[in-house]
C-alpha atoms as a PDB file:
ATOM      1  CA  UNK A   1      22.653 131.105 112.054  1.00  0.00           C
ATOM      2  CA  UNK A   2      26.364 130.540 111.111  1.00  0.00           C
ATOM      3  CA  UNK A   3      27.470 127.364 110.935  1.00  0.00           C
ATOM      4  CA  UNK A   4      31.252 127.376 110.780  1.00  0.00           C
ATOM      5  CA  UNK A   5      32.216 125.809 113.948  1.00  0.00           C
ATOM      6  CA  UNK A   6      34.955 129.052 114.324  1.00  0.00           C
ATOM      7  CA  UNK A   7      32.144 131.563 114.006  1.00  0.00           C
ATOM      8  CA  UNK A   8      29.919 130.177 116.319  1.00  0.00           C
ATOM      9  CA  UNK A   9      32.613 130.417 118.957  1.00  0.00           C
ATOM     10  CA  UNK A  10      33.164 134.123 117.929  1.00  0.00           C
ATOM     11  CA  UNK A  11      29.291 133.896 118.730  1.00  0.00           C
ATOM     12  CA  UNK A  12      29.744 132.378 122.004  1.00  0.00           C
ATOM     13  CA  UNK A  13      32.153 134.601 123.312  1.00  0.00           C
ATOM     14  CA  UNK A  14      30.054 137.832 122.756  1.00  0.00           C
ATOM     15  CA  UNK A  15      28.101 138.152 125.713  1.00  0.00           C
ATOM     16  CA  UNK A  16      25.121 140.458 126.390  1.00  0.00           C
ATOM     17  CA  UNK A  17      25.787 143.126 128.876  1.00  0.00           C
ATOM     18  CA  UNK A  18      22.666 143.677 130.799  1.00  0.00           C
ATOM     19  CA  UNK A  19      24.086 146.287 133.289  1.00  0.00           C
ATOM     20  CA  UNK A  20      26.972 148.374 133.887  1.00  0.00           C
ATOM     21  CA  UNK A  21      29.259 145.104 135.198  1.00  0.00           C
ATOM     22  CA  UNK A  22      26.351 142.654 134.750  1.00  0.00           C
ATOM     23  CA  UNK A  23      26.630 140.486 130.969  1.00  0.00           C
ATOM     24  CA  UNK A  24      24.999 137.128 129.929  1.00  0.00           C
ATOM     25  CA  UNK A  25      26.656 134.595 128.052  1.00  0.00           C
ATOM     26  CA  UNK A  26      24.559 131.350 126.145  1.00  0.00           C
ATOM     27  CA  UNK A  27      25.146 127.760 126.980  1.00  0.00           C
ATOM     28  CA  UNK A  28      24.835 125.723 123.722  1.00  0.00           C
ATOM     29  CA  UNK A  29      22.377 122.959 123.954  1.00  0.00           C
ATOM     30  CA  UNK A  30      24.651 119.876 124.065  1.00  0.00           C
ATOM     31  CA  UNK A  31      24.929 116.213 124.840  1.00  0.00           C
ATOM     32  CA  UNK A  32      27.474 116.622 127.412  1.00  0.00           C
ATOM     33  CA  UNK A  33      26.167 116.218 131.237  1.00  0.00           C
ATOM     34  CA  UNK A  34      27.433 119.809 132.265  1.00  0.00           C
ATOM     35  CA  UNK A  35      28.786 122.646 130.657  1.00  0.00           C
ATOM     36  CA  UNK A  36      32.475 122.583 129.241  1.00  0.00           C
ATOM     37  CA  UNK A  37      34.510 124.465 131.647  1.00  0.00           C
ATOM     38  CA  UNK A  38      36.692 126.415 128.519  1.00  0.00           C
ATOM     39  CA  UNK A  39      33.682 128.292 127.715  1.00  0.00           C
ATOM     40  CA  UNK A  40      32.826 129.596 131.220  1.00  0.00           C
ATOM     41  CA  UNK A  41      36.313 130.757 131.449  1.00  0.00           C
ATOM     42  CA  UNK A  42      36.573 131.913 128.251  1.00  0.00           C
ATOM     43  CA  UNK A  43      33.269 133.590 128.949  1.00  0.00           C
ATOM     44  CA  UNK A  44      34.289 135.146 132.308  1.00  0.00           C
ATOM     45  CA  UNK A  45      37.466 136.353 130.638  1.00  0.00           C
ATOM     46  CA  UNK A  46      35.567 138.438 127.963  1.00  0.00           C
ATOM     47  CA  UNK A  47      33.313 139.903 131.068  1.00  0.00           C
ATOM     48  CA  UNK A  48      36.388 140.921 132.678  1.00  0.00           C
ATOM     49  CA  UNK A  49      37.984 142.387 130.150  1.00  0.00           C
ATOM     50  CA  UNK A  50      34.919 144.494 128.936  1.00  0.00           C
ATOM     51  CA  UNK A  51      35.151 146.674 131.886  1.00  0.00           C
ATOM     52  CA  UNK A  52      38.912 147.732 131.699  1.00  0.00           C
ATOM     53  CA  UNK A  53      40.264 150.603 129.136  1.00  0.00           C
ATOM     54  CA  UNK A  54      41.071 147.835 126.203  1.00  0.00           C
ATOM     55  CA  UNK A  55      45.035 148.846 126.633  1.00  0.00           C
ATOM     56  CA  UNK A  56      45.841 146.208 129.112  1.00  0.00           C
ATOM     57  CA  UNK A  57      45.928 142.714 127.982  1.00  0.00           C
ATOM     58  CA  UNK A  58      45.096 140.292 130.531  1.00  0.00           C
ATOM     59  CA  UNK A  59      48.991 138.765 131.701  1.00  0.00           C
ATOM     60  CA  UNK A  60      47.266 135.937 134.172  1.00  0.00           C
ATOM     61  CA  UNK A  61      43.515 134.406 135.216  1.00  0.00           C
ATOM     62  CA  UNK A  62      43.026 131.972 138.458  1.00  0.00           C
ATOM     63  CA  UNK A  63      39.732 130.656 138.246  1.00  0.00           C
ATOM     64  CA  UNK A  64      37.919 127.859 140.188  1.00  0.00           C
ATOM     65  CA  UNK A  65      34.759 125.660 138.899  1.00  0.00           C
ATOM     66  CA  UNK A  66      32.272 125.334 141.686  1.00  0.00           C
ATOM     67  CA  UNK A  67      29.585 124.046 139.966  1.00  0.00           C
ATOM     68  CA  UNK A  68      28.767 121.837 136.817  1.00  0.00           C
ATOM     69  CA  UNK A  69      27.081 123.971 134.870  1.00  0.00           C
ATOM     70  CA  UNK A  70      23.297 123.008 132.520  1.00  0.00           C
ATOM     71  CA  UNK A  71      23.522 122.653 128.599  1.00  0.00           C
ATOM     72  CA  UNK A  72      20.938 125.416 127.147  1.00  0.00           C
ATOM     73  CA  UNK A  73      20.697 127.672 130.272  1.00  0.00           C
ATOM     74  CA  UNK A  74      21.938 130.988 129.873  1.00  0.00           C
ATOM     75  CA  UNK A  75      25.060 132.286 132.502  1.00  0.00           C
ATOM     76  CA  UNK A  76      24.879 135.728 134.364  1.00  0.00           C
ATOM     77  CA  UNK A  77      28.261 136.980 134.827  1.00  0.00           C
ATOM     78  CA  UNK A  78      28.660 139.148 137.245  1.00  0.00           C
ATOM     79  CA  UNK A  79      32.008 141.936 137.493  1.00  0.00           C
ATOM     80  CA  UNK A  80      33.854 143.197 140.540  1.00  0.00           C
ATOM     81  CA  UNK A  81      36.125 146.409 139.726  1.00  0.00           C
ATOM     82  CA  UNK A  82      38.640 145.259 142.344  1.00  0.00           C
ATOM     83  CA  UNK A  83      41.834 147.239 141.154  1.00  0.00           C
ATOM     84  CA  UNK A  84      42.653 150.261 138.709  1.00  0.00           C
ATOM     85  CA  UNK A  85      46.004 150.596 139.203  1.00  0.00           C
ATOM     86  CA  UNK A  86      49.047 152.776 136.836  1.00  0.00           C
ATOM     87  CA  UNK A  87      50.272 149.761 135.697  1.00  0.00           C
ATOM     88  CA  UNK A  88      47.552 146.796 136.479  1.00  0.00           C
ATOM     89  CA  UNK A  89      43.956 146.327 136.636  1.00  0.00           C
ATOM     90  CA  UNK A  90      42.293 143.971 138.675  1.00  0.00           C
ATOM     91  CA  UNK A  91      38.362 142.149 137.655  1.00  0.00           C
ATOM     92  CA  UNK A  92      36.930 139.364 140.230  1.00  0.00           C
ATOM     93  CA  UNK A  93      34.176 137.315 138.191  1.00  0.00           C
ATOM     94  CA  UNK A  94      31.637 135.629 139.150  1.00  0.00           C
ATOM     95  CA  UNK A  95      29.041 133.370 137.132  1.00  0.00           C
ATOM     96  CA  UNK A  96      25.638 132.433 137.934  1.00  0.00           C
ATOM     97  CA  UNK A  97      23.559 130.150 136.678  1.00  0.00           C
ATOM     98  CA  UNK A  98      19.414 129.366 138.069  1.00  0.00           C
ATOM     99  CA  UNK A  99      20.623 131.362 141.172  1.00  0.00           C
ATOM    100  CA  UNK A 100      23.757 129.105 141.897  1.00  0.00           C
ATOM    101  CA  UNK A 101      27.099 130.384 141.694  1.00  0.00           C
ATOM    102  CA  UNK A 102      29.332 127.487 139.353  1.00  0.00           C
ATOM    103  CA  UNK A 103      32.658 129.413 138.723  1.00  0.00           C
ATOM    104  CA  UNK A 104      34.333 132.313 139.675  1.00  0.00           C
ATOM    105  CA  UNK A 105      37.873 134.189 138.080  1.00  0.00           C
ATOM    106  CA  UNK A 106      40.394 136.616 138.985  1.00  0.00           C
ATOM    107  CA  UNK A 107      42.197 138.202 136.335  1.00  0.00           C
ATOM    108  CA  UNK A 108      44.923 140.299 136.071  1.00  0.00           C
ATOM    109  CA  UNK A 109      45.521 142.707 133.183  1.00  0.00           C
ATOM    110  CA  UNK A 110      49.118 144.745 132.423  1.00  0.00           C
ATOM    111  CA  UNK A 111      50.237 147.857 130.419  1.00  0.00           C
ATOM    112  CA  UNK A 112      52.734 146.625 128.383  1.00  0.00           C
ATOM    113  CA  UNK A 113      56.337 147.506 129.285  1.00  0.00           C
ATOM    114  CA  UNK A 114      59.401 147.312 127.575  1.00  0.00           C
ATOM    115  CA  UNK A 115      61.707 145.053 130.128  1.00  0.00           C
ATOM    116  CA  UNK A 116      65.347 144.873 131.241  1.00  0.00           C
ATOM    117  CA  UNK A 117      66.062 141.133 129.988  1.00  0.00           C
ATOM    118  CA  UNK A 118      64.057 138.552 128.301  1.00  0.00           C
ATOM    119  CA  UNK A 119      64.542 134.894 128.369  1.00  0.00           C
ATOM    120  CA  UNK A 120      63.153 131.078 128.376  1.00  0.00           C
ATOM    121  CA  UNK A 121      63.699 127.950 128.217  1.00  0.00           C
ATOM    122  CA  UNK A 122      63.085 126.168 124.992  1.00  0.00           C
ATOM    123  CA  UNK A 123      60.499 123.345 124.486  1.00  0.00           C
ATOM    124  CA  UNK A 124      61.364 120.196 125.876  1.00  0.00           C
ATOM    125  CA  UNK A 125      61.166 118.270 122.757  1.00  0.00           C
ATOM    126  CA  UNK A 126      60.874 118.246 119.080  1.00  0.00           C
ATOM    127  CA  UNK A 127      58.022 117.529 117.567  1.00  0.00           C
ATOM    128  CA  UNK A 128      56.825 117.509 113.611  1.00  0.00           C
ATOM    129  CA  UNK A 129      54.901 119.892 111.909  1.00  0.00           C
ATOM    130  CA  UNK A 130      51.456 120.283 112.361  1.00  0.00           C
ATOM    131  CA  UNK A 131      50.713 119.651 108.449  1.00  0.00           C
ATOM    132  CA  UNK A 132      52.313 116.377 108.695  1.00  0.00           C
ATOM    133  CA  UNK A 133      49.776 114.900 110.957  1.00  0.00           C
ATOM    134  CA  UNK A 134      46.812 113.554 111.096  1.00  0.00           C
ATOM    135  CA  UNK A 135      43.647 115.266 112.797  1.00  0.00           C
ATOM    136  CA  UNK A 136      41.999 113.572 115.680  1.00  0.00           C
ATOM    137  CA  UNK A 137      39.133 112.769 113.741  1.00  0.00           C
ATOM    138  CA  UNK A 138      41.242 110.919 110.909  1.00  0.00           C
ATOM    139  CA  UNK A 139      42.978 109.063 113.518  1.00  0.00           C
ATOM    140  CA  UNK A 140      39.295 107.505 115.146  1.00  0.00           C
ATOM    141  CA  UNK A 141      38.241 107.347 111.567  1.00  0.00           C
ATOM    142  CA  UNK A 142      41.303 105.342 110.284  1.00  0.00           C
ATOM    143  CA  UNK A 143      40.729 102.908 113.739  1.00  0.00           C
ATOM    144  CA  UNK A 144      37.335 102.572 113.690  1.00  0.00           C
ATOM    145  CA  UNK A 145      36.783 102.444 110.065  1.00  0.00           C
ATOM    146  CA  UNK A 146      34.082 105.445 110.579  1.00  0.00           C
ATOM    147  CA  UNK A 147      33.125 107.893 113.132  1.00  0.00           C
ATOM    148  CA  UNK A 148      30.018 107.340 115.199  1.00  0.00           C
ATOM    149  CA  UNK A 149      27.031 109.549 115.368  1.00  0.00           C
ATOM    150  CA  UNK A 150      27.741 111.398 118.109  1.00  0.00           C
ATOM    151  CA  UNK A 151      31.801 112.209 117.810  1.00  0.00           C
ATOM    152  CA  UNK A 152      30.372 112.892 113.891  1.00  0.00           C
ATOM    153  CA  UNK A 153      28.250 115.729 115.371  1.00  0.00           C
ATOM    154  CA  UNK A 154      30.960 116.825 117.759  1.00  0.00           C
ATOM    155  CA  UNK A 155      33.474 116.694 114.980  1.00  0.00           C
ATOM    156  CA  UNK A 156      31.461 119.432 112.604  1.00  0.00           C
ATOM    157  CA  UNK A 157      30.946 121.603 115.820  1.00  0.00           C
ATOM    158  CA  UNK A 158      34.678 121.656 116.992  1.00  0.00           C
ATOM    159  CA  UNK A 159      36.006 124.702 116.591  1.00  0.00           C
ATOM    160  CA  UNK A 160      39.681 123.897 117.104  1.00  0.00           C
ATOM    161  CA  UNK A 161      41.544 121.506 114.235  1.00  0.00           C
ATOM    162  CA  UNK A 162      43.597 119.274 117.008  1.00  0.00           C
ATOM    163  CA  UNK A 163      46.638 116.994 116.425  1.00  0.00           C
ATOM    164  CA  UNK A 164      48.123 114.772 118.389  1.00  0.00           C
ATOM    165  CA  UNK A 165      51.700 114.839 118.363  1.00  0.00           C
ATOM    166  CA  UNK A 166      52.153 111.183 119.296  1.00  0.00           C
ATOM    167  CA  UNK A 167      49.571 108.881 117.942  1.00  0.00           C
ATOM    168  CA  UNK A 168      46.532 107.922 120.222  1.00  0.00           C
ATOM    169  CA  UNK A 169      46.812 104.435 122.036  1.00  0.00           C
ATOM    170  CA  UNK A 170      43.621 102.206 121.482  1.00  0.00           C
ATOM    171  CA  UNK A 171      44.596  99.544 123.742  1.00  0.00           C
ATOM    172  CA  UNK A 172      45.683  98.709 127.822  1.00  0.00           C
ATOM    173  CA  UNK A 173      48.697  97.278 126.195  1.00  0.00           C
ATOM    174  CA  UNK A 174      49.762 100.209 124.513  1.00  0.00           C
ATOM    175  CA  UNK A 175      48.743 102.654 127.621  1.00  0.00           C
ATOM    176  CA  UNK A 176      51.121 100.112 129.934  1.00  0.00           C
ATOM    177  CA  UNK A 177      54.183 102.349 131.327  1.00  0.00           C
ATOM    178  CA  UNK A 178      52.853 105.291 129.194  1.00  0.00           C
ATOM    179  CA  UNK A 179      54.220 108.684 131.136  1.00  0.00           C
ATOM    180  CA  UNK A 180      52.131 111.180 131.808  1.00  0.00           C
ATOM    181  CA  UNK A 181      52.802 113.180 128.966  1.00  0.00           C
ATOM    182  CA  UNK A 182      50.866 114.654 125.854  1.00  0.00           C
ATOM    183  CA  UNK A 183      51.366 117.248 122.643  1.00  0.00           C
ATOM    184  CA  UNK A 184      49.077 118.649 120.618  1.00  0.00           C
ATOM    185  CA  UNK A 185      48.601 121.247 117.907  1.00  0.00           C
ATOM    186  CA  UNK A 186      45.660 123.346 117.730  1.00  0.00           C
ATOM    187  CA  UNK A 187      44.504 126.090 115.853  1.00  0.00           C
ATOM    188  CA  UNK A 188      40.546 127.515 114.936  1.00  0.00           C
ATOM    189  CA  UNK A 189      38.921 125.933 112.459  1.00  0.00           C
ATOM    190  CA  UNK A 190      38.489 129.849 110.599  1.00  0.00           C
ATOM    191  CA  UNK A 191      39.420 132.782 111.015  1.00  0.00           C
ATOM    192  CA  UNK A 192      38.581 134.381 114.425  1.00  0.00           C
ATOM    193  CA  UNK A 193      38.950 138.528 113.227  1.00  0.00           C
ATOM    194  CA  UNK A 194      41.366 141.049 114.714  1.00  0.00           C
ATOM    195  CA  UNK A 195      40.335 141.528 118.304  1.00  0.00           C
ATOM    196  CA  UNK A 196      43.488 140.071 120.214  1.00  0.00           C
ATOM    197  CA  UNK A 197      40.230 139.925 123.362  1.00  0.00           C
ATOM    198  CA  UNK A 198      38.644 137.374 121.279  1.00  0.00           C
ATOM    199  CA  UNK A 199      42.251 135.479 120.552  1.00  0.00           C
ATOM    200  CA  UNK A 200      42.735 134.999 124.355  1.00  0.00           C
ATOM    201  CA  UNK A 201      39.472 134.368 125.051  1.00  0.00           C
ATOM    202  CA  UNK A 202      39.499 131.501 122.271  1.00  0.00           C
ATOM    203  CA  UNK A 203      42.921 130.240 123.656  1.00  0.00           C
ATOM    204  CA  UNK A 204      41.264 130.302 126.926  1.00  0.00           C
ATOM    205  CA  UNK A 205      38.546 128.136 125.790  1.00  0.00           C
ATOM    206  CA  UNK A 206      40.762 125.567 123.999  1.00  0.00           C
ATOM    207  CA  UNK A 207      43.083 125.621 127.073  1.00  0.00           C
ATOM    208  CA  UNK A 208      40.310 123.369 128.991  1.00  0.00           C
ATOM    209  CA  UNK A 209      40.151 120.818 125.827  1.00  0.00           C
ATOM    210  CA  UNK A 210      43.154 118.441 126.325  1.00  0.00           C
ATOM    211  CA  UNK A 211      45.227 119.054 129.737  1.00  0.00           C
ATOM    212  CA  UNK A 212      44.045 116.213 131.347  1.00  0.00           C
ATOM    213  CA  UNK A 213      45.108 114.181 128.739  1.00  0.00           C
ATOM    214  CA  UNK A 214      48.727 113.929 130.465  1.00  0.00           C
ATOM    215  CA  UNK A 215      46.702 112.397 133.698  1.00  0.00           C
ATOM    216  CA  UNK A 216      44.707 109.523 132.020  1.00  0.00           C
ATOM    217  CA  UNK A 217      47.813 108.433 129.340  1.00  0.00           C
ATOM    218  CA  UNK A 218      48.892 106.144 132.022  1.00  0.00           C
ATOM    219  CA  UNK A 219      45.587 104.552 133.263  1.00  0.00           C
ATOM    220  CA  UNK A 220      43.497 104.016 130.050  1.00  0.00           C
ATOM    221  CA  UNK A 221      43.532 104.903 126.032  1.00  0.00           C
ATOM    222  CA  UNK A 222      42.304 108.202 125.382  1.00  0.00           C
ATOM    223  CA  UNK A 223      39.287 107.660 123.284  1.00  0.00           C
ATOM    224  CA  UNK A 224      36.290 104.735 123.781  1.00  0.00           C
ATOM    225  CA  UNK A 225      34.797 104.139 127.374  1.00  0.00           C
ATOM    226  CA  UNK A 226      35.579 106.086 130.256  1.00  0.00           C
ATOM    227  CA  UNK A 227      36.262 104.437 133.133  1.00  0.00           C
ATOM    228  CA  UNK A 228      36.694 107.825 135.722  1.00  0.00           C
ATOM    229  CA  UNK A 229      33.870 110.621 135.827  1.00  0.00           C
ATOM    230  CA  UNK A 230      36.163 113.471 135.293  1.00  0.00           C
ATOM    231  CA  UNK A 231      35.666 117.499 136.331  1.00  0.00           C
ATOM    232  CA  UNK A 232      38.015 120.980 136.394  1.00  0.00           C
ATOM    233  CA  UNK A 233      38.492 122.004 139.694  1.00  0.00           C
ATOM    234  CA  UNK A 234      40.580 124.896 139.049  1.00  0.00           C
ATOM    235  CA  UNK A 235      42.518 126.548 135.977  1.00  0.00           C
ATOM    236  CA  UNK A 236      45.265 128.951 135.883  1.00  0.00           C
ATOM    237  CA  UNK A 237      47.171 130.426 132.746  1.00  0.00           C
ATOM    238  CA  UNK A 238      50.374 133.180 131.998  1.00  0.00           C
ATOM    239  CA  UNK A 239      50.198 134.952 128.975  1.00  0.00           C
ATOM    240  CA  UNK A 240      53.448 135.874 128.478  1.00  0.00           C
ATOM    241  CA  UNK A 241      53.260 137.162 124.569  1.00  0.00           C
ATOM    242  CA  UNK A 242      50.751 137.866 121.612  1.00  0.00           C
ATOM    243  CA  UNK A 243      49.263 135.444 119.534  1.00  0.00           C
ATOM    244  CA  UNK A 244      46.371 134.428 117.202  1.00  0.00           C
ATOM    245  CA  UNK A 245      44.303 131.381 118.385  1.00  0.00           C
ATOM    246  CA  UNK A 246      43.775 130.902 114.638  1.00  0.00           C
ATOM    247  CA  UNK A 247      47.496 130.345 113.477  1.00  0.00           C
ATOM    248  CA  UNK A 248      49.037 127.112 115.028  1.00  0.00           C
ATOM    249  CA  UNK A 249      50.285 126.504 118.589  1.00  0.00           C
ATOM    250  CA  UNK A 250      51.470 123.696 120.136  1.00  0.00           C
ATOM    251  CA  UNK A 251      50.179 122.688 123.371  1.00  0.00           C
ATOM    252  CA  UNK A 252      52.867 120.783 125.618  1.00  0.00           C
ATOM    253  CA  UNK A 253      51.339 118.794 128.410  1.00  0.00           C
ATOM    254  CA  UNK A 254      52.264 116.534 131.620  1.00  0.00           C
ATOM    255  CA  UNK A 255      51.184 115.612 135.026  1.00  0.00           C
ATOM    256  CA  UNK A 256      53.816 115.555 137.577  1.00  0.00           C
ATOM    257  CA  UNK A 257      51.388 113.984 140.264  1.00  0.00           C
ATOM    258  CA  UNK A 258      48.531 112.175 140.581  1.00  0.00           C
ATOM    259  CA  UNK A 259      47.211 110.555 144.160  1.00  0.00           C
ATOM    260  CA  UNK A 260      44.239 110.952 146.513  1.00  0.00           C
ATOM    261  CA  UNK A 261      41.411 111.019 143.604  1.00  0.00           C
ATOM    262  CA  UNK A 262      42.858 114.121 142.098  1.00  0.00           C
ATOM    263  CA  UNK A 263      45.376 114.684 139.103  1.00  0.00           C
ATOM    264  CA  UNK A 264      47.776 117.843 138.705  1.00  0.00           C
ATOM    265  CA  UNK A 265      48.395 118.972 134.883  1.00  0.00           C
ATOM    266  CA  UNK A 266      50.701 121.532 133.641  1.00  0.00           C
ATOM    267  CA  UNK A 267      51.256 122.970 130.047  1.00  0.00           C
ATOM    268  CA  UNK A 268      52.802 125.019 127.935  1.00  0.00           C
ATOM    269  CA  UNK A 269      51.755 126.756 125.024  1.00  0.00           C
ATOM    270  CA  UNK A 270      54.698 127.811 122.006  1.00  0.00           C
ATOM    271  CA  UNK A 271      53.833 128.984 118.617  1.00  0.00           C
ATOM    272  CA  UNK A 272      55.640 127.606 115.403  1.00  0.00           C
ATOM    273  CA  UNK A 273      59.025 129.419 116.309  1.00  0.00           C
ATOM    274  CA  UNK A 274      59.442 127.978 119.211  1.00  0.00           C
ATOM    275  CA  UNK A 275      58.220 130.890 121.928  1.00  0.00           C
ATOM    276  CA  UNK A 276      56.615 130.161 124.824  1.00  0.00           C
ATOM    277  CA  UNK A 277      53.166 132.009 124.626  1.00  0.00           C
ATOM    278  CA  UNK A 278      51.532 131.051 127.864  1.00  0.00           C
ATOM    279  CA  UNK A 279      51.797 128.938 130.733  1.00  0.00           C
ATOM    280  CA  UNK A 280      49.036 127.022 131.762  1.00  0.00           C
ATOM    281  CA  UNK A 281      48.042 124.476 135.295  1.00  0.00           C
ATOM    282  CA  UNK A 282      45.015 122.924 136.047  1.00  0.00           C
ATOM    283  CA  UNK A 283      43.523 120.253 139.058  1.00  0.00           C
ATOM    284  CA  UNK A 284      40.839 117.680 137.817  1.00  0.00           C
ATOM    285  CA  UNK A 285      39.202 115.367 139.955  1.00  0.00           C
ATOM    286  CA  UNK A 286      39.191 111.496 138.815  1.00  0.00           C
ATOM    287  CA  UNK A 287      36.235 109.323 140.397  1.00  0.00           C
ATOM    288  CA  UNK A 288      35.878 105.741 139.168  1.00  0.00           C
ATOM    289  CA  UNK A 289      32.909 104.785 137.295  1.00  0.00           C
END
């Protein structure tokens, strides 16, 4: 068994198909009380896109999480041809796990076309180079003089290298009048091969990672004790251009509202030139502790 953390999420993302639109995807054994939600989309998004021709990248997914999924049970996917169209295809997912339904995804896939203007707007800010700062880990490391046990075993299976654009607040003090904003930069930890499938798939995955972020800055530091039990409700992503989930990309994140136990987030994702790769907006539910 591999273990380069990059690999193993090659691994993950190549399900088992067990019928014509039928595939099976593992659930790592983990420490976590339910399955992360990046991998059942990514997942879902590899099931979908196995049963369409392989010329039409997928251009947008809406996706809800039903259920928390179990650590070390395996998840049935299950495909609905909805649409083959001239120009788009259509795939309705659905993922079962024990005989529950926890998540279901609509994607939408395009033949590219060459269009009649192009434009965007450019990031909102500046922000340094990846190389020039510090990975998560070194910042816990440098604060709490060593990792503990368990963010130690999380940190040699993580298989994205994240960086925090503005250093991570420890304190209430620090988190006081904080907006609800947050940057990172994230590539894989490896190489993830030539398959752009398994890029988006792998963006898709990492996509789930950080968002809410921008809706706890303001309420409480980052990393230590929790004080909300927090879960995806929904997820929904653009992908506007090619990329590789293995070069760098800078993840651009804030919540415009939060109120009524849930918290909106919205990002963007640019690569090192500046271009806006995919859009990104997910809903998480916030329940105190």
């Amino acid at each position: 068994m591999t273990t380069n953390p990059a690999e193993r999420l090659v691994d993950l993302l190549d399900l088992e198909q067990i019928e014509v639109n039928i595939f099976r995807g593992r659930s790592p054994h983990e420490s976590l009380q339910r399955v992360f939600g990046g991998q059942v989309a990514g997942q879902a998004l590899v099931a979908a896109a196995r049963t369409t021709e392989g010329d039409r990248p997928v251009h947008s997914l809406h996706a809800y999480f039903l259920r928390p999924g179990r650590p070390g049970v395996p998840i049935v996917y299950q495909v609905e041809r909805v649409r083959d169209g001239r120009s788009f295809t259509t795939r309705r997912v659905t993922a079962v796990q024990q005989g529950r339904t926890i998540f279901n995804l609509t994607a939408s896939f395009h033949k590219p076309e060459q269009g009649s203007f192009d434009h965007q707007l450019p990031p909102a800010r500046k922000v340094p180079d990846p190389e020039s700062l510090p990975t998560v880990t070194d910042e816990i490391r440098e604060h709490l003089g060593t990792l503990p046990e368990q963010l130690e075993r999380m940190a040699r299976r993580q298989p994205f290298d994240i960086r925090y654009v503005d250093r991570l607040r420890w304190t209430e003090a620090e988190v006081k009048d904080a907006e609800p904003r947050s940057a990172v930069w994230m590539r894989a930890v490896g190489p993830l091969g030539d398959d752009p499938v398994v890029h988006t798939c792998a963006l898709t995955y990492a996509s789930d990672m950080t968002l809410l972020d921008a809706v706890r800055i303001p309420v409480e530091p980052l990393w230590g004790p929790r004080s909300f039990d927090i879960a995806s409700l929904d997820h929904a992503m653009w992908f506007h251009r090619p990329f590789r989930a293995d070069e760098w990309f800078l993840y651009d994140q804030e919540s415009p509202i939060a109120t009524g136990g849930r918290g909106l987030a919205r990002g963007r994702i640019y690569d090192l030139e500046g271009r806006l790769l995919v859009s990104v907006v997910q809903e998480g539910l916030f329940r105190a502790l």
